[in-house]
N, C-alpha and C. Protein backbone atom coordinates (compact mmCIF):
# COMPACT_ATOMS: atom_id res chain seq x y z
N UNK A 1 0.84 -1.19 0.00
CA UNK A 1 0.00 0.00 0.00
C UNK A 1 0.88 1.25 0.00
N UNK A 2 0.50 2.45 -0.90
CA UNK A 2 1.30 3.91 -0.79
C UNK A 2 0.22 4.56 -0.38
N UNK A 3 0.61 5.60 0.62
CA UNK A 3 -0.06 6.38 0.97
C UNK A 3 0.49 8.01 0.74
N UNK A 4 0.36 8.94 0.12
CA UNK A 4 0.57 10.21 0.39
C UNK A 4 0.00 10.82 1.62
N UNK A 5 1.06 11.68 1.92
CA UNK A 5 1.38 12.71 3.30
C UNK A 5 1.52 14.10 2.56
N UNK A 6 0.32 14.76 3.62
CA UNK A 6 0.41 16.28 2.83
C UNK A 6 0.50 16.83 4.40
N UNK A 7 0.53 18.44 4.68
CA UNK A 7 0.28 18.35 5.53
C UNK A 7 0.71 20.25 5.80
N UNK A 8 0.06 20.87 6.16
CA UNK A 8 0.30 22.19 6.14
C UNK A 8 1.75 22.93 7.31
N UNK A 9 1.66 21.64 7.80
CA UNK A 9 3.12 22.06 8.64
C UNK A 9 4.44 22.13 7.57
N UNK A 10 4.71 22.22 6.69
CA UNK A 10 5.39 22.23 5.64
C UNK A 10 4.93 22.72 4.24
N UNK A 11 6.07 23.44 3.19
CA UNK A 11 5.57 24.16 1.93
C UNK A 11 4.65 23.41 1.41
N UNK A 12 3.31 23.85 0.59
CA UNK A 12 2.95 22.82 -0.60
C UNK A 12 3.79 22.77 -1.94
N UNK A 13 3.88 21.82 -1.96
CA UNK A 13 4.49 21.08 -3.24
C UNK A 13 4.46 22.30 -4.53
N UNK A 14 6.09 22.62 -5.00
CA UNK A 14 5.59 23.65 -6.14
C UNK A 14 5.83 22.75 -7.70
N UNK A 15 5.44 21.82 -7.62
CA UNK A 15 5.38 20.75 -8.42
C UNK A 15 4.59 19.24 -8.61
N UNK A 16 4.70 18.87 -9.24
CA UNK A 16 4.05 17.39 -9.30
C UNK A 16 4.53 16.44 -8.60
N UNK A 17 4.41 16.51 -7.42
CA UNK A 17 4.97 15.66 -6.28
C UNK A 17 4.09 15.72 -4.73
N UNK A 18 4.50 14.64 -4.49
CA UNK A 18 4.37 14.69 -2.78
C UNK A 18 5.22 15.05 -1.93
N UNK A 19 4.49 15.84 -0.44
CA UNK A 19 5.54 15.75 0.11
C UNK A 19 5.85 14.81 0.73
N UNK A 20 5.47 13.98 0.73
CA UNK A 20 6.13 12.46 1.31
C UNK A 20 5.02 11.47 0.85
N UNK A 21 5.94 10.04 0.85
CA UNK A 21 5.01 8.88 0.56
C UNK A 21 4.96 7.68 1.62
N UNK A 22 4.42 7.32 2.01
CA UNK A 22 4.48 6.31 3.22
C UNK A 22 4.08 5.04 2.54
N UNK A 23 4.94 3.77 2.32
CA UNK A 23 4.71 2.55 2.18
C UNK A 23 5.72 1.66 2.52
N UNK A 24 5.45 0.05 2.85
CA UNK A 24 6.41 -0.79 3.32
C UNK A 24 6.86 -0.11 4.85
N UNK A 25 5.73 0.84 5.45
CA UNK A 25 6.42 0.74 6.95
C UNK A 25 7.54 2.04 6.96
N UNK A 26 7.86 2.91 5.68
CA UNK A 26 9.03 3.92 5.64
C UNK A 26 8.41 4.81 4.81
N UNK A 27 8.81 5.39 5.58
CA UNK A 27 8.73 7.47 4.61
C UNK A 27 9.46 8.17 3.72
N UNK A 28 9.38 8.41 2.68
CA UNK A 28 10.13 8.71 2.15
C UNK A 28 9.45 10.46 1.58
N UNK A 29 10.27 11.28 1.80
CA UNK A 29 10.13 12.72 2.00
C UNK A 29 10.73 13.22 0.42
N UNK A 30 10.06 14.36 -0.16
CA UNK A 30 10.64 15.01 -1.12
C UNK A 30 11.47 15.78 -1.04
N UNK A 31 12.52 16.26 -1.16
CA UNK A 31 13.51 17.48 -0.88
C UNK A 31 13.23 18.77 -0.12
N UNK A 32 13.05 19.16 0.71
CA UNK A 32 12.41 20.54 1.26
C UNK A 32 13.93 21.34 1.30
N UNK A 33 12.86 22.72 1.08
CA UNK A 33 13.86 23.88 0.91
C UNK A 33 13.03 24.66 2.14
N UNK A 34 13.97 25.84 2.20
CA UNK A 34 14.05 26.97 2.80
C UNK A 34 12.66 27.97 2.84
N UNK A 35 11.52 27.24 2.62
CA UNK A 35 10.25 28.37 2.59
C UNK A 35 9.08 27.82 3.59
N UNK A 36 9.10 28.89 3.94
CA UNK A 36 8.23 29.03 5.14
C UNK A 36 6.19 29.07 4.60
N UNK A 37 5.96 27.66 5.50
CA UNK A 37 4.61 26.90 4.93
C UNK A 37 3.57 27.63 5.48
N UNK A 38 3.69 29.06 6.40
CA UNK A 38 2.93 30.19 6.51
C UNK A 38 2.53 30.85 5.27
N UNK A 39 3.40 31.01 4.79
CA UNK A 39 3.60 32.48 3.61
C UNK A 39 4.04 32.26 2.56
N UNK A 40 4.32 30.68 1.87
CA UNK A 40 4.58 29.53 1.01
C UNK A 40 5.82 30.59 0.15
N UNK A 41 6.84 31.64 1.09
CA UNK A 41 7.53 32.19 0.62
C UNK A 41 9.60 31.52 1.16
N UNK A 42 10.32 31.40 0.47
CA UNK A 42 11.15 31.67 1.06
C UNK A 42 11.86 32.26 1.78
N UNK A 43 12.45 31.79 3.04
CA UNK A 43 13.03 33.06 4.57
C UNK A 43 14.02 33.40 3.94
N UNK A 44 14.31 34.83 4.55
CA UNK A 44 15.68 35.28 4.19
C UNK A 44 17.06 34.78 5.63
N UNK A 45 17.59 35.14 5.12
CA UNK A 45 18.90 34.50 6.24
C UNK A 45 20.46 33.83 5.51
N UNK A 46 21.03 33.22 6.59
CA UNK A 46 22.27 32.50 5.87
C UNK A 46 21.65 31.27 5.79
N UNK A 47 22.94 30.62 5.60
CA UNK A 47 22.79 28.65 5.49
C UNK A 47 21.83 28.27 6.89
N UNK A 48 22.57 28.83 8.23
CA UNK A 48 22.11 28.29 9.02
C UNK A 48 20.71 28.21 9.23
N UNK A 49 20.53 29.96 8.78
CA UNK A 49 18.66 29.83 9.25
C UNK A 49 18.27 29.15 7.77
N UNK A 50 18.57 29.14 6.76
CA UNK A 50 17.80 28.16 6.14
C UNK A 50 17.90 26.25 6.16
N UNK A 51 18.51 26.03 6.70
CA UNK A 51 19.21 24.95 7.29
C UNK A 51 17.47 24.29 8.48
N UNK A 52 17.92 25.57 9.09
CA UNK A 52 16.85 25.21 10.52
C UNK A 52 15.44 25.00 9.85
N UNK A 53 15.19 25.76 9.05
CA UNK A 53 13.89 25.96 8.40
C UNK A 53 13.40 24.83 7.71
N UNK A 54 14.40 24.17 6.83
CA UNK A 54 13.98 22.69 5.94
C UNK A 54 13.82 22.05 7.34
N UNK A 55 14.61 22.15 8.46
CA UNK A 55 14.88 20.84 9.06
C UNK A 55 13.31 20.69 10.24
N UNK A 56 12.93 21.96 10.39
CA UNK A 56 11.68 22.14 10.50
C UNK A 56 10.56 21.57 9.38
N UNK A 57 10.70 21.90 8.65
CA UNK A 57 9.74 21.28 7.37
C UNK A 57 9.50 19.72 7.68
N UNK A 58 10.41 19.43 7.89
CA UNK A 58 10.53 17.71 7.54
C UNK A 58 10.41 17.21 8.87
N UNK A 59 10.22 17.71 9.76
CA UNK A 59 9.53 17.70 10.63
C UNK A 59 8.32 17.74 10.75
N UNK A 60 7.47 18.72 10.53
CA UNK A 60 6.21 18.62 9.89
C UNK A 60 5.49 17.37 9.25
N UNK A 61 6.54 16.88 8.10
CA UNK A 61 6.24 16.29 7.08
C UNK A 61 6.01 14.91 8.11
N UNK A 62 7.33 14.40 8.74
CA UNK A 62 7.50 13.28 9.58
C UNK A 62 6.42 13.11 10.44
N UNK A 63 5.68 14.33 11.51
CA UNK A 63 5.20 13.91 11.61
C UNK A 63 4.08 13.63 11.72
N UNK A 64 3.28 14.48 10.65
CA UNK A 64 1.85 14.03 10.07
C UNK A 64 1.86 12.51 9.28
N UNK A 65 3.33 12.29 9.11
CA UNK A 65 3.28 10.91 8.84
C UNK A 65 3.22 9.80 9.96
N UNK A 66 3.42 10.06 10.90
CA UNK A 66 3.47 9.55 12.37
C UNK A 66 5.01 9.30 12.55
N UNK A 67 5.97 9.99 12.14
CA UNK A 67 7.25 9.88 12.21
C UNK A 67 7.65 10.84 13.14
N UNK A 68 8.84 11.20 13.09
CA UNK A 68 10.00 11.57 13.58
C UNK A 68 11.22 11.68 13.65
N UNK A 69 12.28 12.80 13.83
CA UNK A 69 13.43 12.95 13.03
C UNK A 69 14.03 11.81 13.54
N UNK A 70 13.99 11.25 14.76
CA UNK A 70 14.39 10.46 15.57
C UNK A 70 14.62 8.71 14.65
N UNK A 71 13.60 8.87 14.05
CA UNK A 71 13.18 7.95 13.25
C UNK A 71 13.80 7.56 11.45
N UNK A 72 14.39 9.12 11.32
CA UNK A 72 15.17 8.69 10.19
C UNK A 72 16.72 7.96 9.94
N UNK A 73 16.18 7.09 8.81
CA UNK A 73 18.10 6.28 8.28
C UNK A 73 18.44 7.11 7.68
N UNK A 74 18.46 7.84 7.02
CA UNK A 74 19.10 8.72 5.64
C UNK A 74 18.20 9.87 5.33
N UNK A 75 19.33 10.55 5.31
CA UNK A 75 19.37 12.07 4.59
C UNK A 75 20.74 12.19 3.43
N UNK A 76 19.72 13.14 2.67
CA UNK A 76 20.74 13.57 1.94
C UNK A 76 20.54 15.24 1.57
N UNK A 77 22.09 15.52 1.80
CA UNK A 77 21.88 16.66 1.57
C UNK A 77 22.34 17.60 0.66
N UNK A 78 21.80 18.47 -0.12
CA UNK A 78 22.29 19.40 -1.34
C UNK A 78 22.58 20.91 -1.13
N UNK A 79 23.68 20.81 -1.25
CA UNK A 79 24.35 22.56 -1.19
C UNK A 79 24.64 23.05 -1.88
N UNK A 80 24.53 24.64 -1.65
CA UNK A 80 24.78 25.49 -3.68
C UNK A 80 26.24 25.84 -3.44
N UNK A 81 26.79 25.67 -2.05
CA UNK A 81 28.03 26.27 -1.87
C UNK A 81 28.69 25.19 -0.74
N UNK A 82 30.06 24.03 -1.16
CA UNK A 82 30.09 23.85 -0.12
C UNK A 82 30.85 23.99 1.43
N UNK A 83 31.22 25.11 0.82
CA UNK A 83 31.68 26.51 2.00
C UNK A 83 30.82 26.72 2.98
N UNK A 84 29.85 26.17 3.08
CA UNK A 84 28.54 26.55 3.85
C UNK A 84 28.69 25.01 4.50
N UNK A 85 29.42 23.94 4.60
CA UNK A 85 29.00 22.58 5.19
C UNK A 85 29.48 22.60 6.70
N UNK A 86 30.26 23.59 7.22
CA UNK A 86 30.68 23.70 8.63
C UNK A 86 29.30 23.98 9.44
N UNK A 87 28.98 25.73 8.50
CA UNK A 87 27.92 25.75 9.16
C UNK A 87 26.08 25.13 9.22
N UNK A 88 26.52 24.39 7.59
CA UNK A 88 25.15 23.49 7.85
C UNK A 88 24.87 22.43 8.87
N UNK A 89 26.25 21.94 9.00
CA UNK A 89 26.14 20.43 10.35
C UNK A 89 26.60 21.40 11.42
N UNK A 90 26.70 22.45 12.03
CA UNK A 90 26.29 22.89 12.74
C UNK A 90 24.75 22.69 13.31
N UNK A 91 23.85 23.15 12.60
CA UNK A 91 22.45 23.35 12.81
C UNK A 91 21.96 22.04 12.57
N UNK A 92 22.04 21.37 11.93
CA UNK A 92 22.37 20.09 11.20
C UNK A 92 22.57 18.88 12.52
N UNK A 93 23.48 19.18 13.32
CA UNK A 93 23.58 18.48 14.72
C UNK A 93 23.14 18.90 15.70
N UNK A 94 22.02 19.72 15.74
CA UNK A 94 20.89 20.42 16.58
C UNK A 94 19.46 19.28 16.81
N UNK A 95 19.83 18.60 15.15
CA UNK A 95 18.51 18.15 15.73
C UNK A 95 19.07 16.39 15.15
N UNK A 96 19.83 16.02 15.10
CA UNK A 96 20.10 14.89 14.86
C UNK A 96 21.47 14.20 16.04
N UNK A 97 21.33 14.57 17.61
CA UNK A 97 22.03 14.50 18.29
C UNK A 97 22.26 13.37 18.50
N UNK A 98 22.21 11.97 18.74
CA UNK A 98 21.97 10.84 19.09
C UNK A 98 21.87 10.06 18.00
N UNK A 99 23.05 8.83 17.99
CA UNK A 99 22.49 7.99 16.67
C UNK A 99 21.99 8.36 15.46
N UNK A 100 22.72 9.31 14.92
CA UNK A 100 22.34 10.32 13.78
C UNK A 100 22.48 9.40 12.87
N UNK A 101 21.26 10.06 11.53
CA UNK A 101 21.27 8.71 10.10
C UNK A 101 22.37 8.67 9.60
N UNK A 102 22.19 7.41 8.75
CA UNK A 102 23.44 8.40 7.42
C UNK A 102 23.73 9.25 6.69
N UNK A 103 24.35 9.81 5.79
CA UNK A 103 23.79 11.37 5.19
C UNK A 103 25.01 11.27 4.23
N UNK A 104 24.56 11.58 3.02
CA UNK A 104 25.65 12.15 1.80
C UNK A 104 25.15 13.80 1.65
N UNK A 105 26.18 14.04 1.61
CA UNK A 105 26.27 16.02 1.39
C UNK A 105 27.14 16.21 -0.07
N UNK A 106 25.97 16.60 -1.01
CA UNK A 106 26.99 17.07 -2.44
C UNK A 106 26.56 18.22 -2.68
N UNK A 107 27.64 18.99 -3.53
CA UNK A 107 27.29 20.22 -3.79
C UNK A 107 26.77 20.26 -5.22
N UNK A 108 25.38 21.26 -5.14
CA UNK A 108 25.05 21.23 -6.78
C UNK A 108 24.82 22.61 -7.35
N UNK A 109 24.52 22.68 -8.80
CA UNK A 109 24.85 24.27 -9.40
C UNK A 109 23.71 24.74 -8.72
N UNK A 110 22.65 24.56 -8.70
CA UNK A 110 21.62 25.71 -8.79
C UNK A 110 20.70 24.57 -7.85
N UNK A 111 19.57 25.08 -7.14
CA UNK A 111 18.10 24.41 -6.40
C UNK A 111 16.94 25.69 -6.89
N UNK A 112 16.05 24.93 -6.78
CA UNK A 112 14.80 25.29 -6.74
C UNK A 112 14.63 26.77 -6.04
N UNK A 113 14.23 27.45 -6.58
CA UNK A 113 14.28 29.09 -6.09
C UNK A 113 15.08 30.05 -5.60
N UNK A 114 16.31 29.60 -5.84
CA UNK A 114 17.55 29.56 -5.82
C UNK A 114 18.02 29.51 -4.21
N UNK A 115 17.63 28.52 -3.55
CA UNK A 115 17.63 28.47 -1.72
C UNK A 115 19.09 27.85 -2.20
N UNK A 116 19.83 28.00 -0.51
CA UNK A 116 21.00 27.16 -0.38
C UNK A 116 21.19 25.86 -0.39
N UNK A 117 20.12 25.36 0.36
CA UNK A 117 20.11 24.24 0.75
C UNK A 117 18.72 23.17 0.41
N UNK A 118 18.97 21.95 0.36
CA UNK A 118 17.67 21.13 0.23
C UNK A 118 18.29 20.03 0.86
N UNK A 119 17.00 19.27 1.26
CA UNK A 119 17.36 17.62 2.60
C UNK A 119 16.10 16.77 2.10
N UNK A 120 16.39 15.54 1.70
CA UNK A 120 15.23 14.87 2.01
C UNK A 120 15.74 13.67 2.71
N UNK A 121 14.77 13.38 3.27
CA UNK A 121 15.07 11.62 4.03
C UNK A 121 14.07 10.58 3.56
N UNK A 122 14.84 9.67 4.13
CA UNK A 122 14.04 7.99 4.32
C UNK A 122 14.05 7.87 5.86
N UNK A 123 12.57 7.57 6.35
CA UNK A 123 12.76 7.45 8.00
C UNK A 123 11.50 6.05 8.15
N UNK A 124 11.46 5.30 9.22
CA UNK A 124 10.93 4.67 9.75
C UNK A 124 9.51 5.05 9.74
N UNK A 125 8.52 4.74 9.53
CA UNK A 125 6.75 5.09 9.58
C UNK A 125 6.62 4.88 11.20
């Protein structure tokens, strides 16, 4: 069974996607960026506050899915600069203190509205 996860604690989708899909017992999350699911606008700030902001999102996302960050194996993460990776796992190890997932960090040319950063995971349902 797939189930889609929507959920206003996080952006709506500016595309043909979900923000997450729940089947086989695991979640699997679409990339979240840096925009705030008040004002479906992007925050201004550095890496860090946009950092905090996805990591908020997917939070949301987790857990209208009945998840939790607690609950994720893998992240991955995409940076426009990766001069910015000190201070992304900074904020980054704010909320993944304990038995943190796995995580690949690559840097890419350009994201979606031109934010710094994007994260999606695979976590436990």
């Amino acid at each position: 069974m797939r189930e889609v996860i929507a959920t206003a604690d996080a952006p709506q989708a500016i595309g043909p996607y979900s923000q997450a899909i729940r089947a086989a017992g695991m979640i699997f999350t679409s990339g979240q960026v840096a925009i705030d699911p008040a004002t479906q606008q992007v925050i201004t700030g550095d890496i860090s506050a946009q950092t905090d902001r996805v990591l908020k999102n997917l939070e949301g996302i987790l857990k209208a899915a009945g998840s939790s960050l607690d609950k994720v194996l893998r992240c991955t993460v995409f940076l426009k600069n990766m001069g910015d990776f000190a201070a992304m796992n900074e904020v980054y190890g704010r909320y993944f203190k304990q038995a943190p997932p796995s995580r690949s960090t690559v840097e890419v040319a350009r994201l979606p509205k031109d934010v710094m950063i994007e994260i999606d995971v695979i976590a436990l349902a």
